[in-house]
Protein backbone atom coordinates (compact mmCIF):
# COMPACT_ATOMS: atom_id res chain seq x y z
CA UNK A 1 -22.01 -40.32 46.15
CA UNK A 2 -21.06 -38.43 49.43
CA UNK A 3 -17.72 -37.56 48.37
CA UNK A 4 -18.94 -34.99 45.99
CA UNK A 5 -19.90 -30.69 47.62
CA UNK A 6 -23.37 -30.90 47.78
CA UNK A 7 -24.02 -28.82 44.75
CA UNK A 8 -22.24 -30.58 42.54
CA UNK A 9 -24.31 -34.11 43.82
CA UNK A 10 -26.81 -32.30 43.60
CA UNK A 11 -26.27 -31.64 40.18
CA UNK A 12 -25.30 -34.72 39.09
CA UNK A 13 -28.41 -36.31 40.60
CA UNK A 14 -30.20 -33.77 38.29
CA UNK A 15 -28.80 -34.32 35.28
CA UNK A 16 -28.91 -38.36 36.12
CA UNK A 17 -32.54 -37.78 35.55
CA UNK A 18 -32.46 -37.26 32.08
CA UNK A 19 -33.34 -40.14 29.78
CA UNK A 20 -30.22 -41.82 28.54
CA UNK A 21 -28.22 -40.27 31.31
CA UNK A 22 -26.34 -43.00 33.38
CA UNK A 23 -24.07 -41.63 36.53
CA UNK A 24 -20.77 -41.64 34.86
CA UNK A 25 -21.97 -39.45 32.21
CA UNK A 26 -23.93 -37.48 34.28
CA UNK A 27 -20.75 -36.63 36.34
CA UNK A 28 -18.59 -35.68 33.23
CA UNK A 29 -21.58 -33.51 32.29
CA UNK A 30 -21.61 -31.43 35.52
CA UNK A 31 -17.92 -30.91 35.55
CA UNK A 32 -17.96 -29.76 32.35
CA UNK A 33 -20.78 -27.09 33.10
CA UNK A 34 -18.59 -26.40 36.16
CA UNK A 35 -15.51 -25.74 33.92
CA UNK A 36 -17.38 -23.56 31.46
CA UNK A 37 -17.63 -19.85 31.14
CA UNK A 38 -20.46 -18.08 33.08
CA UNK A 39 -22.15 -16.93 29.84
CA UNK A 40 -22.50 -20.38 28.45
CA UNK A 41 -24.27 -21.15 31.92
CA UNK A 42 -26.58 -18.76 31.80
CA UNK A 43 -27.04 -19.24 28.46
CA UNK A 44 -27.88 -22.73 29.01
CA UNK A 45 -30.38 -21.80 31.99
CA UNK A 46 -32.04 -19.25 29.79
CA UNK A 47 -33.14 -21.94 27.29
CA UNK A 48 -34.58 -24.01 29.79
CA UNK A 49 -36.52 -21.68 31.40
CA UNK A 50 -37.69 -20.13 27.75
CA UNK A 51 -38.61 -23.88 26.72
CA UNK A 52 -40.58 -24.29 29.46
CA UNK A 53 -41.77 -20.84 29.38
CA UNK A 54 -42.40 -20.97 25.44
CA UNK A 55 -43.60 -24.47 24.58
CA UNK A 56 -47.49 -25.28 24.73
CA UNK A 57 -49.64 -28.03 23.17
CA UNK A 58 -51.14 -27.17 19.56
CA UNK A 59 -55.10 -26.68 20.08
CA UNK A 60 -55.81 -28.36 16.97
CA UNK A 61 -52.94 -31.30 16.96
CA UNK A 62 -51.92 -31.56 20.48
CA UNK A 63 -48.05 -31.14 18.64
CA UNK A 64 -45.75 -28.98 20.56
CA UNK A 65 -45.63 -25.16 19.37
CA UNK A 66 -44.26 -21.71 20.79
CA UNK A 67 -46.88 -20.10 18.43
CA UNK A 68 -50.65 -19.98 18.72
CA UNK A 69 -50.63 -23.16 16.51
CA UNK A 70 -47.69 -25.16 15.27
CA UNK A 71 -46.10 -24.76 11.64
CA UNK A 72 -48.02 -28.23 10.34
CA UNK A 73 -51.53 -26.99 11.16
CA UNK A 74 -50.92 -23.27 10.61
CA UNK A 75 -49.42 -24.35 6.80
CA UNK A 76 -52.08 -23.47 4.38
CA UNK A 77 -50.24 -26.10 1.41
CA UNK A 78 -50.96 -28.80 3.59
CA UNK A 79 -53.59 -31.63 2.56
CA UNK A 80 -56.29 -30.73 5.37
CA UNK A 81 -58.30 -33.89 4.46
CA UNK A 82 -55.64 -36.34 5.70
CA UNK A 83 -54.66 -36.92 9.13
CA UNK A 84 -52.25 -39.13 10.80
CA UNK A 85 -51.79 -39.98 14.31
CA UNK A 86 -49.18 -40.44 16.56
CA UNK A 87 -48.19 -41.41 19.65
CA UNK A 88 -45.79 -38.93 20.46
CA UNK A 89 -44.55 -35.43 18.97
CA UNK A 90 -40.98 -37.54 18.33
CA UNK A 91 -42.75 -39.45 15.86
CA UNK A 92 -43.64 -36.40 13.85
CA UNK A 93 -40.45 -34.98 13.48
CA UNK A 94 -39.47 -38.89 12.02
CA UNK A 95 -42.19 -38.59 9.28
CA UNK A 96 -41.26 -34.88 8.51
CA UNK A 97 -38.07 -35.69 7.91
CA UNK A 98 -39.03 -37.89 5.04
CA UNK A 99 -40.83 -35.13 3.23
CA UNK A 100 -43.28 -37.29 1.63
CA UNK A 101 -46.01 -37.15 3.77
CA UNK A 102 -48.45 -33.50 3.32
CA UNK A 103 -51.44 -34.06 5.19
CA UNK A 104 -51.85 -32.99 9.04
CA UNK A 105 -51.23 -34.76 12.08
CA UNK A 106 -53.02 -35.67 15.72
CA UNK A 107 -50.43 -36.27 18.67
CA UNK A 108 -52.12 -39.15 21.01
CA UNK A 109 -49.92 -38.55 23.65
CA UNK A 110 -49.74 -42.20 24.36
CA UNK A 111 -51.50 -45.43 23.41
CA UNK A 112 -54.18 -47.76 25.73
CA UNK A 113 -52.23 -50.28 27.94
CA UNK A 114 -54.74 -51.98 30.76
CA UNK A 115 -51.54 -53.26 32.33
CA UNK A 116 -50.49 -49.80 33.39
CA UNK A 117 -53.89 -48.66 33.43
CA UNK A 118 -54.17 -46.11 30.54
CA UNK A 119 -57.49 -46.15 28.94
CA UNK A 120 -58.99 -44.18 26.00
CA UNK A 121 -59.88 -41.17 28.12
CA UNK A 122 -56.28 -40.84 28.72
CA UNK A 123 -54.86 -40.49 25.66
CA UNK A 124 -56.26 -37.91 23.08
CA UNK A 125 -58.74 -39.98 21.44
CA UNK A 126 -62.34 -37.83 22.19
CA UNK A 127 -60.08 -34.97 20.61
CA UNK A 128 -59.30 -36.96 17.42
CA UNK A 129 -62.93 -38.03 16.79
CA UNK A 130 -64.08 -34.41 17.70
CA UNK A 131 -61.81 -33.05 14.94
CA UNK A 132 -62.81 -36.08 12.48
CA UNK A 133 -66.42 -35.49 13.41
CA UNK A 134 -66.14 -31.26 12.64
CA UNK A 135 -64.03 -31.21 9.37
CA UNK A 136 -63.89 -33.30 6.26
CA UNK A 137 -61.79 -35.77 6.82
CA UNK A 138 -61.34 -38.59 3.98
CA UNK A 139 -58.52 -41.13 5.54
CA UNK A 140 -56.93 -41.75 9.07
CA UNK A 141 -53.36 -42.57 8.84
CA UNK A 142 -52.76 -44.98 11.89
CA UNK A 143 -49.05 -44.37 12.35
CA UNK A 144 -48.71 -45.94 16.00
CA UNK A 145 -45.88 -47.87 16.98
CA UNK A 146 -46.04 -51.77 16.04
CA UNK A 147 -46.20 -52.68 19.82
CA UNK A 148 -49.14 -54.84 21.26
CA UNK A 149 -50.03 -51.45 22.98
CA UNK A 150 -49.44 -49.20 19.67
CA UNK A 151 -51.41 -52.10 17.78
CA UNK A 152 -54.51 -52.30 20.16
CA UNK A 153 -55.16 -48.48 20.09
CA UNK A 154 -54.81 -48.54 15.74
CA UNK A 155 -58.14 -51.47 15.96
CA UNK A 156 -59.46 -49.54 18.84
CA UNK A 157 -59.31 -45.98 17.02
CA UNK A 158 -60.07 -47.60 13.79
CA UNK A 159 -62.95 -49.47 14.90
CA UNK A 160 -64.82 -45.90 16.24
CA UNK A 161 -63.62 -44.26 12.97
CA UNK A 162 -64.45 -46.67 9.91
CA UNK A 163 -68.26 -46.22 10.91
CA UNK A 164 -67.53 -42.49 10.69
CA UNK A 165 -67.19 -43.39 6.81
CA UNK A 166 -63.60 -42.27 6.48
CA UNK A 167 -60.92 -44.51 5.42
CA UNK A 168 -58.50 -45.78 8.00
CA UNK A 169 -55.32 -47.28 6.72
CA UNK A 170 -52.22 -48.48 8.56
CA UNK A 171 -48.63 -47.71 8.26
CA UNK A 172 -47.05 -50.82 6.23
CA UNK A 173 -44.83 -52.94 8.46
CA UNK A 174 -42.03 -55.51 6.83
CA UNK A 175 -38.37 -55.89 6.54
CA UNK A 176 -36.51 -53.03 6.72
CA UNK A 177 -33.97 -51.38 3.93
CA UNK A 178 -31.04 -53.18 3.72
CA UNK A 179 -31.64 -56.19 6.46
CA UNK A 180 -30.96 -59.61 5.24
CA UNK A 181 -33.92 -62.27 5.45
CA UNK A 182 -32.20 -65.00 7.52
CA UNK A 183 -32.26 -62.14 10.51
CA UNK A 184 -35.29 -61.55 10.63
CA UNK A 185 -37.91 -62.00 13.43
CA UNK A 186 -40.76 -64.24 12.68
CA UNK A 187 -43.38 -61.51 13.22
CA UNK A 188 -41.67 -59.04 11.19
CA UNK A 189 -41.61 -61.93 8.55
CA UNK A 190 -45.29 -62.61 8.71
CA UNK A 191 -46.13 -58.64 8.50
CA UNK A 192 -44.00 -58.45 5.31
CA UNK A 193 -45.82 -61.01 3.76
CA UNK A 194 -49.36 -59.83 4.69
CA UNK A 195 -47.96 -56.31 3.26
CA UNK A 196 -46.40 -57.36 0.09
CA UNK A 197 -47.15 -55.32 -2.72
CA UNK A 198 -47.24 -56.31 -7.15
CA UNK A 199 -43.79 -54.93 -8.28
């Protein structure tokens, strides 16, 4: 930039970091916080700081919480025999919003890609089987991404779970609401048909 005092580039640069943020936007972001009212700022700073003060890991689902557990795992109503796992907390919040899904959850944290060198030990997968292993688990929800990378860690996870003798089932995958066959991708096409269910 250069043309910019260097608090407000530095600013910008800041903000730039943010996923989704290009330059331009970043910009019009930073001179808006520099035209708005002290208490707004602060304000703004306070939440940062208490979010990254305030927000831990949940010891049973590896979720995100400000409590000593997070509101899934510390709800009594929910089906404690079910569990379905994740890649990311974002992923949660998807399925919640549904409302038809009542069992618990286990945040991965990532999936197993060789390429960039993620392995098993770096994603939560020794804390899923733990938890499998210590309560009484019936099914394993497999609700991974359908990526080669989300795919490979279902079969991996499911492979060291079936033995366990609890079901593992996997999130269907087909054509979704509203698209129009003639636009869809041949994989998607081939997943809908291995899904298909008797109407």
């Amino acid at each position: 930039m250069g043309f910019y005092p260097k608090a407000i580039e530095r600013l910008v640069t800041e903000l730039g970091k943010l996923p989704g943020i290009g330059e331009k936007t970043a910009q019009r972001l930073a001179f808006h916080l520099i035209d708005a009212p002290a208490e707004e700022i602060e304000g703004l700073s306070n939440a940062l700081l208490n979010v990254k003060d305030k927000i831990r890991l949940c010891p049973e689902c590896f979720s995100i919480t400000d409590g000593d557990r997070c509101d899934v795992c510390a709800d009594p109503n929910r089906n404690r025999r079910v569990i379905c796992v994740v890649q990311s907390t974002k992923d949660i919040f998807a399925i919640e919003k549904t409302r038809e899904y009542n069992g618990l959850y286990h945040v991965l944290h990532g999936v197993i890609s060789p390429l960039e060198g993620i392995g098993p030990q770096d994603i939560k997968a020794k804390e899923l089987l733990l938890r499998i292993g210590e309560n009484d688990i019936e099914e394993v929800i497999m609700a991974t991404n359908p990526t080669p990378e989300g795919e490979a860690t279902a079969m991996y996870l499911g492979n060291l779970i079936s033995p366990l003798g609890v079901k593992v089932t996997r999130l269907a995958k087909g054509i979704p609401i509203g698209a129009d066959v003639e636009y869809i991708d041949e994989i998607t096409l081939i997943k809908a048909f291995e899904g298909r269910n008797t109407i």
